[in-house]
N, C-alpha and C. Protein backbone atom coordinates (compact mmCIF):
# COMPACT_ATOMS: atom_id res chain seq x y z
N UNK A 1 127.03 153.17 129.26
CA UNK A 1 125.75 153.25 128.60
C UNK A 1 125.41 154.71 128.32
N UNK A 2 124.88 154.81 126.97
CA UNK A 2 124.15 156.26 126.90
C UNK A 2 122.73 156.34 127.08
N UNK A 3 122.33 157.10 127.24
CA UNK A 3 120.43 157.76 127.20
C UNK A 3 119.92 158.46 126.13
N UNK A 4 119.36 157.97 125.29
CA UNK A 4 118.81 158.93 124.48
C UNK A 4 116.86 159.18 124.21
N UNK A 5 116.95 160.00 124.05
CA UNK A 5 114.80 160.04 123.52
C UNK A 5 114.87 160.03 122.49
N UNK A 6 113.82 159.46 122.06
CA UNK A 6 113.36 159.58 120.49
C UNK A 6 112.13 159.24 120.41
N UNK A 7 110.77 159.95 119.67
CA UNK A 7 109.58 159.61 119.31
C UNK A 7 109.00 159.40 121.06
N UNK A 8 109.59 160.36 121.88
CA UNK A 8 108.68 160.29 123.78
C UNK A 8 109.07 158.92 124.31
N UNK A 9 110.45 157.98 123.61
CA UNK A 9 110.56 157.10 124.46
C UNK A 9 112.19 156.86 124.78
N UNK A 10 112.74 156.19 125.70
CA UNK A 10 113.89 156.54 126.41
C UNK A 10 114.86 155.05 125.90
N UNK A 11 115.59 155.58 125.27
CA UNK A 11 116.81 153.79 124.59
C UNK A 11 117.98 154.55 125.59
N UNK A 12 118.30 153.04 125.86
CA UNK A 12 119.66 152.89 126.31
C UNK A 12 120.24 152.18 125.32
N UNK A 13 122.11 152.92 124.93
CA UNK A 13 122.69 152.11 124.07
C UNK A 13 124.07 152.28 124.95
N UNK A 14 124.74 151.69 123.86
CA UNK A 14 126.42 151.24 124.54
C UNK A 14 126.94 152.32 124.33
N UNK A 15 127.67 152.80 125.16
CA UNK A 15 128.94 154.18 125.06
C UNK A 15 129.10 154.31 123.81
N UNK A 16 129.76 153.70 123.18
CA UNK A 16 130.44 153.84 121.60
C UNK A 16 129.16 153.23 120.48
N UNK A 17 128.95 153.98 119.88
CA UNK A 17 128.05 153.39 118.84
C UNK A 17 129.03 153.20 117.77
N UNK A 18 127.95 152.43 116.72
CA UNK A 18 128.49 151.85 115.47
C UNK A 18 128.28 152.61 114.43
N UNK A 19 129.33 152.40 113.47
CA UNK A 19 129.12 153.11 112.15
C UNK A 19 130.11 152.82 111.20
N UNK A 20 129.67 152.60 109.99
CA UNK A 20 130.11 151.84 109.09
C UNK A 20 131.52 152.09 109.08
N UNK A 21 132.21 153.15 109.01
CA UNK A 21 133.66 153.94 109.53
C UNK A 21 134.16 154.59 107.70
N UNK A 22 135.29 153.50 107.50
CA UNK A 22 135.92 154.53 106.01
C UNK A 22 135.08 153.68 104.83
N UNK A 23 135.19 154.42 103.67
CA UNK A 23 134.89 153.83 102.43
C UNK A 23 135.49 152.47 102.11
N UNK A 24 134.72 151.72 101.22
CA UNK A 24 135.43 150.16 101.27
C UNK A 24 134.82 149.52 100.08
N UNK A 25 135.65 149.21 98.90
CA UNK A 25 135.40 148.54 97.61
C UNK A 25 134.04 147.22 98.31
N UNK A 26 133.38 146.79 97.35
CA UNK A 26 132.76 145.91 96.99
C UNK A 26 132.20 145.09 95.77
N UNK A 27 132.72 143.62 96.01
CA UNK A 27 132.81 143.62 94.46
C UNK A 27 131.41 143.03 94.06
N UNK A 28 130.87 143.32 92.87
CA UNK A 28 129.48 142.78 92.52
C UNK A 28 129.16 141.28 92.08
N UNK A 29 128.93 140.46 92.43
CA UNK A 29 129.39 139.05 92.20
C UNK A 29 128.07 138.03 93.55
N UNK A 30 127.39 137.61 92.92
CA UNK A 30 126.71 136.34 93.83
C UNK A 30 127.94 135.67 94.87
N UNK A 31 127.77 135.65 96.31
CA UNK A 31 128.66 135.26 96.81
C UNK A 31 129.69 136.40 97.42
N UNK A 32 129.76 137.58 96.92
CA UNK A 32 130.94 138.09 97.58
C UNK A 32 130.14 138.82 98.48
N UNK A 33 130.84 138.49 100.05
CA UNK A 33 130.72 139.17 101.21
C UNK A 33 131.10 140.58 101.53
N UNK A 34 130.56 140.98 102.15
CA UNK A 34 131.33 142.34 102.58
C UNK A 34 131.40 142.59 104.26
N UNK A 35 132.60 142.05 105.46
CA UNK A 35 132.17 142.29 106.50
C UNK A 35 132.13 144.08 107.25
N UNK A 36 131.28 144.57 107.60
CA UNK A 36 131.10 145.54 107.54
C UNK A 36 131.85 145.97 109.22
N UNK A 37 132.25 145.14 110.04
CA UNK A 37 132.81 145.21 111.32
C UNK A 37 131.76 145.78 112.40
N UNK A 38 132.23 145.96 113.42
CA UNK A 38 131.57 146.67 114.21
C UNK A 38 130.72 145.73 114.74
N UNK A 39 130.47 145.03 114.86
CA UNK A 39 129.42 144.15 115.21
C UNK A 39 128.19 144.47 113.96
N UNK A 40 128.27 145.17 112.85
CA UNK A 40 127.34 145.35 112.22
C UNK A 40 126.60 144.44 111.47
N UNK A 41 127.35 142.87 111.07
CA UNK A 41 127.18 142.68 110.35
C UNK A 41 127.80 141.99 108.58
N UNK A 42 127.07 141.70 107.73
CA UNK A 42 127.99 141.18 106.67
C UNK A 42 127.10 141.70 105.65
N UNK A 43 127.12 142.23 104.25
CA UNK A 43 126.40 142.84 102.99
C UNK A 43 126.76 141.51 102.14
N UNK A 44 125.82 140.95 101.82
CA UNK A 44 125.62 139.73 100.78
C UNK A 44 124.99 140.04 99.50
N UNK A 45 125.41 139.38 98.56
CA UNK A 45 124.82 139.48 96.97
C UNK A 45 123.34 138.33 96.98
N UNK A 46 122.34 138.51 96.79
CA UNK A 46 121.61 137.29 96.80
C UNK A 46 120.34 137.62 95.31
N UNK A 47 119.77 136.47 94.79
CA UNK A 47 118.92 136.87 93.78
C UNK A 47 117.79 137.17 94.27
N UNK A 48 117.20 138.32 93.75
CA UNK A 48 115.65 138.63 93.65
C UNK A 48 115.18 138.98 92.75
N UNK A 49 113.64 138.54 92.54
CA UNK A 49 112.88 139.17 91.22
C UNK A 49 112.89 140.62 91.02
N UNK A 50 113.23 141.44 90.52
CA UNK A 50 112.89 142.78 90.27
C UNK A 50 114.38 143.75 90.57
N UNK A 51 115.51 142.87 91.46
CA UNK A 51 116.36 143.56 92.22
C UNK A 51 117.10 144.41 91.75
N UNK A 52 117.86 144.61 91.89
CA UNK A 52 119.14 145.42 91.12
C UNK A 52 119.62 144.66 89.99
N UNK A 53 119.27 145.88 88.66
CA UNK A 53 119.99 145.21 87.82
C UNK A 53 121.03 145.13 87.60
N UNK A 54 121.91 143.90 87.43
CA UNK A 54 123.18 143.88 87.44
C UNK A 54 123.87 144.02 86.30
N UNK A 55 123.09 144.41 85.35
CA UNK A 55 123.80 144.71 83.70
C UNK A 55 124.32 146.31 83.94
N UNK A 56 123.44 147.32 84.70
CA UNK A 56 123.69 148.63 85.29
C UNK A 56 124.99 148.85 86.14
N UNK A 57 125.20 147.97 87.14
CA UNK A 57 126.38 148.16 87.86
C UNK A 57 127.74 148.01 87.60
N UNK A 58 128.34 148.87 87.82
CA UNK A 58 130.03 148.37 87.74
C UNK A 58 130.21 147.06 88.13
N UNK A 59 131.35 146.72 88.11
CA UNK A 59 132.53 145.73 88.75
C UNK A 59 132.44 145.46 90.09
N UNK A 60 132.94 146.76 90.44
CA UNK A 60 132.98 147.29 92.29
C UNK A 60 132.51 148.76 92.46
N UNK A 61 131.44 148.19 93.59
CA UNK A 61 131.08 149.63 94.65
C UNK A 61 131.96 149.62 95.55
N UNK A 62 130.97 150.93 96.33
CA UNK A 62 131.40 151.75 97.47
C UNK A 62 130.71 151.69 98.49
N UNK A 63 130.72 151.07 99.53
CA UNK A 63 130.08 151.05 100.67
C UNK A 63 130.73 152.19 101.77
N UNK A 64 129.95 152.57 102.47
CA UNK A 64 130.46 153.78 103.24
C UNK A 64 129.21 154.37 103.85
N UNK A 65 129.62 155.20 104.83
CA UNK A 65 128.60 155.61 106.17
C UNK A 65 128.11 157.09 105.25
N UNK A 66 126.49 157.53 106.03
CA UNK A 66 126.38 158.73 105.34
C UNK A 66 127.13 159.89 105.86
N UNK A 67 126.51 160.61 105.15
CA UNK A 67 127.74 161.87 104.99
C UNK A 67 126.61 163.35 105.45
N UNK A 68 125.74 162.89 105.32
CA UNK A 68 124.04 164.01 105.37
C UNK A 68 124.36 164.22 103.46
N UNK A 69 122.67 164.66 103.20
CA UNK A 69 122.28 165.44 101.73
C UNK A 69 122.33 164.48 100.73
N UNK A 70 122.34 162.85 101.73
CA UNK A 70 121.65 161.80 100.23
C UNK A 70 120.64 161.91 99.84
N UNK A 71 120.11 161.47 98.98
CA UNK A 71 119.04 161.35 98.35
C UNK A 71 118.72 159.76 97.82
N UNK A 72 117.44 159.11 97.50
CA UNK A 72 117.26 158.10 96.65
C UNK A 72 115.48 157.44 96.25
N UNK A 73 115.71 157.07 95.12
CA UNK A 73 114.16 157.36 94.84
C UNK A 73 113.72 155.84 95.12
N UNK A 74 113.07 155.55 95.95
CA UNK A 74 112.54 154.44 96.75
C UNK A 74 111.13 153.51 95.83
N UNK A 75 110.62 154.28 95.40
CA UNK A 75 110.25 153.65 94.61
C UNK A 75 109.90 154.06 92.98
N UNK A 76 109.32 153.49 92.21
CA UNK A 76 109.58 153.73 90.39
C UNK A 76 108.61 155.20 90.07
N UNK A 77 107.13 155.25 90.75
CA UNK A 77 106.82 155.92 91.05
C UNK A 77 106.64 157.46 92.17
N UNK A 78 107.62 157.10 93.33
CA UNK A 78 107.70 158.03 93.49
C UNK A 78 108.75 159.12 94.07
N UNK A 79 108.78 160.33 94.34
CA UNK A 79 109.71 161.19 94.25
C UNK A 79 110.95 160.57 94.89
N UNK A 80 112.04 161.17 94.24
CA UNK A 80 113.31 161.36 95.16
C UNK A 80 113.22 161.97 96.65
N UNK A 81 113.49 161.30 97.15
CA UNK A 81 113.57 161.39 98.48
C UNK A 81 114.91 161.47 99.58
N UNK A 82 115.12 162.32 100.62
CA UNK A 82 115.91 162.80 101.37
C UNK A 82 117.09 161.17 102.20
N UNK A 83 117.47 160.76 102.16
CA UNK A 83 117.93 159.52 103.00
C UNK A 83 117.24 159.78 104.51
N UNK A 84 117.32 161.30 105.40
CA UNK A 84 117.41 161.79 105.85
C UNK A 84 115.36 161.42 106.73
N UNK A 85 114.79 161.84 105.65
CA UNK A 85 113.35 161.68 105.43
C UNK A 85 113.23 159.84 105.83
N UNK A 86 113.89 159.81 104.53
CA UNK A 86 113.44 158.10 104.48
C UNK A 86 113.57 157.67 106.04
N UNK A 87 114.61 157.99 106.66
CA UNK A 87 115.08 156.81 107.78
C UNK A 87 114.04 157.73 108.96
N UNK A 88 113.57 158.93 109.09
CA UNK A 88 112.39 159.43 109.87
C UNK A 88 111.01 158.62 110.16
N UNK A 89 110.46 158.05 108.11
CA UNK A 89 109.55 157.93 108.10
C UNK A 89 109.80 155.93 108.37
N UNK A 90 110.21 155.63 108.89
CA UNK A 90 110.98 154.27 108.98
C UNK A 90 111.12 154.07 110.30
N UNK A 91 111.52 155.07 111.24
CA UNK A 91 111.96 155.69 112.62
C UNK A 91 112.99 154.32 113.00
N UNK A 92 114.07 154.89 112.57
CA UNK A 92 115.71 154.79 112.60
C UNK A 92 115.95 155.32 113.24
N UNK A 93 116.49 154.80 114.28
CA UNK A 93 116.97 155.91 115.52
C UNK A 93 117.68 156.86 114.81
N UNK A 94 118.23 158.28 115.31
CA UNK A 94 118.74 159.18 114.65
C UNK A 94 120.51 158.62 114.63
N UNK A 95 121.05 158.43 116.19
CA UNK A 95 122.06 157.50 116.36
C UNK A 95 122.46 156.40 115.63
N UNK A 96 121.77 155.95 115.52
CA UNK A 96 122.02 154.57 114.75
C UNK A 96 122.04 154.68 112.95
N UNK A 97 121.81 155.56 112.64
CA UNK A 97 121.93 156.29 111.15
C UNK A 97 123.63 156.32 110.95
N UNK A 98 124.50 156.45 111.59
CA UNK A 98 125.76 156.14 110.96
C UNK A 98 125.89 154.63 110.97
N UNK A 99 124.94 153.80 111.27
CA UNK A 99 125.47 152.73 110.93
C UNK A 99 124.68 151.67 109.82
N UNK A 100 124.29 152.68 109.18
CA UNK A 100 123.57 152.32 108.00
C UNK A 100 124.87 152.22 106.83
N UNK A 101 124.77 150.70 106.51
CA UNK A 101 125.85 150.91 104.89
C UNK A 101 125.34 151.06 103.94
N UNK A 102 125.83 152.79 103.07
CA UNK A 102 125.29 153.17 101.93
C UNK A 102 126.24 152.48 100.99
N UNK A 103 125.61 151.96 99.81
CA UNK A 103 125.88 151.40 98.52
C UNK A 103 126.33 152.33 97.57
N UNK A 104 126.97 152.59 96.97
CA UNK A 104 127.33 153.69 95.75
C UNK A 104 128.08 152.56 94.37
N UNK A 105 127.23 153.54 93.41
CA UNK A 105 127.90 153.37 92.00
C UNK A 105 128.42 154.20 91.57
N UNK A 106 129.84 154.30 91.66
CA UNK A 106 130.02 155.66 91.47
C UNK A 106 130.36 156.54 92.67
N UNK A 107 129.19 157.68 91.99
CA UNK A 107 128.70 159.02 93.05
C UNK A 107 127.28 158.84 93.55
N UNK A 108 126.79 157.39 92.79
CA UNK A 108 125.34 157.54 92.73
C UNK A 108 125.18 156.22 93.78
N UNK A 109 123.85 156.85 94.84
CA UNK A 109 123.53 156.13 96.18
C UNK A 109 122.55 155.11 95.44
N UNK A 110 122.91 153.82 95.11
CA UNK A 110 121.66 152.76 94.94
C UNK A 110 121.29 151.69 95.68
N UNK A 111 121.50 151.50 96.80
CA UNK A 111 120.91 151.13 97.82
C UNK A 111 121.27 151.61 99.40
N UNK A 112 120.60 151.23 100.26
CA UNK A 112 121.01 151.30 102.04
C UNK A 112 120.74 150.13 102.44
N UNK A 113 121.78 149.67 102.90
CA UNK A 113 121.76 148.28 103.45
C UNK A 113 120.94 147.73 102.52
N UNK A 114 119.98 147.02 103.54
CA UNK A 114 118.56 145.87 103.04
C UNK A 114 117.35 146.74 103.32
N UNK A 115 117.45 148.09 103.55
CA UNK A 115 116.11 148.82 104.06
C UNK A 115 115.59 149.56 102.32
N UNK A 116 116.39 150.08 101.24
CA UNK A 116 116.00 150.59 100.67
C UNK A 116 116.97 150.57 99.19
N UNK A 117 116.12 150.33 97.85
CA UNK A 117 117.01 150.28 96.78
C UNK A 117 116.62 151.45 95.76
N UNK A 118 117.74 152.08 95.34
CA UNK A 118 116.91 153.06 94.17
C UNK A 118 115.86 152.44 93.39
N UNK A 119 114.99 152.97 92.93
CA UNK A 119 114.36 152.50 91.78
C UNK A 119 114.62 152.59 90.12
N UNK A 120 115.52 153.67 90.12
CA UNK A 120 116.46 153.67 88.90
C UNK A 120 117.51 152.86 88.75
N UNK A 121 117.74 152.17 89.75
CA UNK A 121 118.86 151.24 89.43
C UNK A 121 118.16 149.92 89.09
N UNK A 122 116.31 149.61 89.26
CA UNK A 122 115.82 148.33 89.58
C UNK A 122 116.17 147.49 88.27
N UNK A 123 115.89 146.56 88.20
CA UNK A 123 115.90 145.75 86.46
C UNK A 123 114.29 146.00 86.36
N UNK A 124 113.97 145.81 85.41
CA UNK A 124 113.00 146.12 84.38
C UNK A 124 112.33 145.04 83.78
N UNK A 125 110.70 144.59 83.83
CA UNK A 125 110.25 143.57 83.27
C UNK A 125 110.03 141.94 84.48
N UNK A 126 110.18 142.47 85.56
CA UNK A 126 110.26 141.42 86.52
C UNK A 126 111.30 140.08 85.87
N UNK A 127 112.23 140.77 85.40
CA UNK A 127 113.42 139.24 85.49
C UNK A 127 114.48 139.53 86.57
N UNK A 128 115.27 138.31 86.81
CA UNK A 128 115.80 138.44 88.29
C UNK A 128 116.87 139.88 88.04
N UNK A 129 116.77 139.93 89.65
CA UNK A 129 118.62 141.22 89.70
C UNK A 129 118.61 140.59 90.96
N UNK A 130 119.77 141.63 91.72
CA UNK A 130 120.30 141.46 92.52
C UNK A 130 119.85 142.25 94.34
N UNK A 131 119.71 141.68 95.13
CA UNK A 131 119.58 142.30 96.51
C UNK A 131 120.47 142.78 97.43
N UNK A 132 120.27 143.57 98.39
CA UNK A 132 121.16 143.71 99.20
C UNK A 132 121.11 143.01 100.87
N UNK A 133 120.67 141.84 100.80
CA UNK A 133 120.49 141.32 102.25
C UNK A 133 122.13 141.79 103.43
N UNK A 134 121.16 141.89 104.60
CA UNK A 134 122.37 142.30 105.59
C UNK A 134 122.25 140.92 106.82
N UNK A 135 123.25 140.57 106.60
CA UNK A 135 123.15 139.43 107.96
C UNK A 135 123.59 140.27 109.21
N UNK A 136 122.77 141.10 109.89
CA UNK A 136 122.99 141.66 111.30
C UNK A 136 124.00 140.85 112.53
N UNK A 137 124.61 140.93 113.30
CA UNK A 137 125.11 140.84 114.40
C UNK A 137 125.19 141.66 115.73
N UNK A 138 125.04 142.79 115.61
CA UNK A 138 124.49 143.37 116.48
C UNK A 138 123.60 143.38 117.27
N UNK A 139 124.03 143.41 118.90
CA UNK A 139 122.67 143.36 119.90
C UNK A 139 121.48 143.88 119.62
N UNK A 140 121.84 144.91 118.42
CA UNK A 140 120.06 145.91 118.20
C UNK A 140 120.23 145.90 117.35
N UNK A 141 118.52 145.96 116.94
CA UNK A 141 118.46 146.27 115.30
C UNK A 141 118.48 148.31 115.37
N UNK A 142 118.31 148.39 114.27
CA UNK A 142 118.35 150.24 113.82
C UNK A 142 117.06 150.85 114.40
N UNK A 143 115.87 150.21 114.67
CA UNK A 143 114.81 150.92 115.53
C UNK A 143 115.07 150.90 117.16
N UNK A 144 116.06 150.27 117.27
CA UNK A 144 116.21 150.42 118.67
C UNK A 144 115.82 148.96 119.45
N UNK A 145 114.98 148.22 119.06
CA UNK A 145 114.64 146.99 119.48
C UNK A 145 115.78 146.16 119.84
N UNK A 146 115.58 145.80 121.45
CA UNK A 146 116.86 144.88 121.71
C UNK A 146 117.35 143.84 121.67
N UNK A 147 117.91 142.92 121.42
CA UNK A 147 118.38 141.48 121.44
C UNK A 147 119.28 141.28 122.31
N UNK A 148 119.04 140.68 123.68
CA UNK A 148 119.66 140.81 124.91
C UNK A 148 119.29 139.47 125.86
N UNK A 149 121.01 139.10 126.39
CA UNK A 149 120.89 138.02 126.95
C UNK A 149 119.59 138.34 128.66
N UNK A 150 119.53 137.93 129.23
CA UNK A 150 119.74 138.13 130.78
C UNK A 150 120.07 139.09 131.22
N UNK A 151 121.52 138.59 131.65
CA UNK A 151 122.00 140.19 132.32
C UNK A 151 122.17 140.78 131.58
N UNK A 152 121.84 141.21 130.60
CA UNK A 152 121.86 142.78 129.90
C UNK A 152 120.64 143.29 130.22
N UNK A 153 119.73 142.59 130.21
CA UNK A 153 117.77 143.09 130.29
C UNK A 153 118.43 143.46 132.02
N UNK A 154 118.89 142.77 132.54
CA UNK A 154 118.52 143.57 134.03
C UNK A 154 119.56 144.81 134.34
N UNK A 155 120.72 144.36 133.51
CA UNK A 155 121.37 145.84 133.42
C UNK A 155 120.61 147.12 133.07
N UNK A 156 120.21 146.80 132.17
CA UNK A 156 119.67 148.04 131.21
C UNK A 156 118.22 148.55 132.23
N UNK A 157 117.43 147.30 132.67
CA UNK A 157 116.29 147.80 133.61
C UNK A 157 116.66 148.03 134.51
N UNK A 158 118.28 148.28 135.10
CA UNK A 158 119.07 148.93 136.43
C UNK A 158 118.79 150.17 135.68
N UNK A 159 119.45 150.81 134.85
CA UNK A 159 119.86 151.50 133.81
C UNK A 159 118.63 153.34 134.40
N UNK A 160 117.62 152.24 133.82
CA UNK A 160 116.42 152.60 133.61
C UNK A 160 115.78 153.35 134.91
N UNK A 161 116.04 152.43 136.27
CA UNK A 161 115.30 152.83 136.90
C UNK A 161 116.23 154.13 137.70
N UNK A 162 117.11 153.39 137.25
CA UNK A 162 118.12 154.99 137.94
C UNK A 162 117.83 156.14 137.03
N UNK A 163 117.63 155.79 135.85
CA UNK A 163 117.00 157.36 135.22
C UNK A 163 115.80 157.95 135.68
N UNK A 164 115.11 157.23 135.85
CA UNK A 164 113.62 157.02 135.93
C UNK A 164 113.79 158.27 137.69
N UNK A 165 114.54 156.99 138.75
CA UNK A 165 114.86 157.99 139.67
C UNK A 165 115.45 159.72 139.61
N UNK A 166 116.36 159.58 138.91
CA UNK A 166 116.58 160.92 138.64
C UNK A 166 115.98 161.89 138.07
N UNK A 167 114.66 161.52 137.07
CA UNK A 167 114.03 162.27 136.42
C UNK A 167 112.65 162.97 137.71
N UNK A 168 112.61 161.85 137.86
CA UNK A 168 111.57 162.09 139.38
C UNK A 168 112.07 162.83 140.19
N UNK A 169 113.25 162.67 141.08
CA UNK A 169 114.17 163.27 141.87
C UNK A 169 114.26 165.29 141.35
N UNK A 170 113.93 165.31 139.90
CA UNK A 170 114.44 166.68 139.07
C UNK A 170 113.10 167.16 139.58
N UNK A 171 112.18 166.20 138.79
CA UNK A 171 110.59 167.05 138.90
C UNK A 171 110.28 167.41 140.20
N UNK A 172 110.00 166.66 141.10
CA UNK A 172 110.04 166.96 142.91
C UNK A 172 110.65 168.59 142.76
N UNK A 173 111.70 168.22 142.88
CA UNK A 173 112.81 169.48 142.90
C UNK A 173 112.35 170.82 142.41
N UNK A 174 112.12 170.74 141.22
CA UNK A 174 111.17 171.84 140.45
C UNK A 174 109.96 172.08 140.86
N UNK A 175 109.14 170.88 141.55
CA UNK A 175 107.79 171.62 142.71
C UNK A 175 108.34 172.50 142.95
N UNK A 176 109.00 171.75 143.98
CA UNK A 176 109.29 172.36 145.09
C UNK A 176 110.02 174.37 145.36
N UNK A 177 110.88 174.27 144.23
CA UNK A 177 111.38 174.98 143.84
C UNK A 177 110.20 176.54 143.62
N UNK A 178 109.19 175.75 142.73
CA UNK A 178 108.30 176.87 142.12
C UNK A 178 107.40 176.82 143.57
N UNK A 179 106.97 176.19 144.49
CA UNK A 179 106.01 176.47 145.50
C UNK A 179 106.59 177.22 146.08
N UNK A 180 108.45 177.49 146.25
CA UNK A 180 108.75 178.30 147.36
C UNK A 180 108.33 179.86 146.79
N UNK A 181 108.89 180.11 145.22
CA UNK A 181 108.89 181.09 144.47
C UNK A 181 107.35 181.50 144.83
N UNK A 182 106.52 180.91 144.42
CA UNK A 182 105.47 181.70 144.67
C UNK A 182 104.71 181.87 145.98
N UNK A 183 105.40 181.38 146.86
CA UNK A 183 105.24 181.93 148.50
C UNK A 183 106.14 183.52 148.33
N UNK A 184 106.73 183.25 148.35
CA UNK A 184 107.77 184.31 148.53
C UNK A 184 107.26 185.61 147.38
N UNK A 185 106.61 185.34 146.35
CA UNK A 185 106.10 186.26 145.30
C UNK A 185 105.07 186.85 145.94
């Protein structure tokens, strides 16, 4: 298990995290799957009003992990925005950001997963396009929220309290430490 903070609160995750790994064709088509491994998951074609227009897209994308210095404009109105930003203002664990699958046309980023679609890529006029639904498998979602049998909740609240001990165990220590210092000062 690892320890990490984020936003003043303490996740435990699994040794090895996930992430999308090498680049990997995808073909554009209602129906075609994409398993993304890792326990991550599967990228599905499904219809929505407004979605991606599919007269815009190639044949086949590019799915693949970020790289840092994406960009994508989230919505029609407003600015281009950082990937970087986006998944902050979303609070995506920072960790769990390689296991976001970026969409590419091209060179050009038009969607992340199911969290976010360009707006230059949208169709136009509210007739249908296309979505990017993600069927998850993974014990956690990307905010950190857990999906856990039993013994994992009491693992992880073992986990916990042994940190919990040690963090206590530090602070004590550091009294203690500074009461001697300033006897002695």
């Amino acid at each position: 298990m690892r320890c990490g903070v984020y936003r003043d609160r303490l996740y435990l995750t699994t040794a090895t995290l996930p992430c999308v790994g090498e680049p990997r064709e995808w073909s554009v088509a209602t129906g075609a799957d994409l398993d993304l491994g890792c326990g991550l998951g599967t990228l599905q074609w499904s219809r929505q009003i407004g979605g991606l227009d599919a007269e815009l897209l190639p044949d086949t994308l590019c799915v693949r992990q970020r790289r840092g210095g994406e960009t994508l404009k989230a919505h029609r109105r407003g600015r281009t925005q950082s990937l970087q930003h986006l998944c902050q203002s979303a609070g995506v664990l920072p960790w769990m950001r390689d296991a976001l699958p970026l969409v590419y046309a091209g060179t050009e980023l038009i969607a992340v997963g199911d969290l976010w679609q360009d707006a230059r890529w949208l169709r136009r006029g509210g007739g249908g396009g296309l979505r990017v639904p993600l069927e998850r498998r993974a014990p956690f979602d990307l905010s950190g929220q857990a999906r856990a049998d039993g013994a994992v909740r009491e693992a992880v609240g073992l986990a916990v309290r042994e940190a919990m001990g040690l963090a206590v165990r530090e602070a004590v220590g550091l009294a203690v430490r500074e009461a001697i210092l300033s006897r002695v000062v």
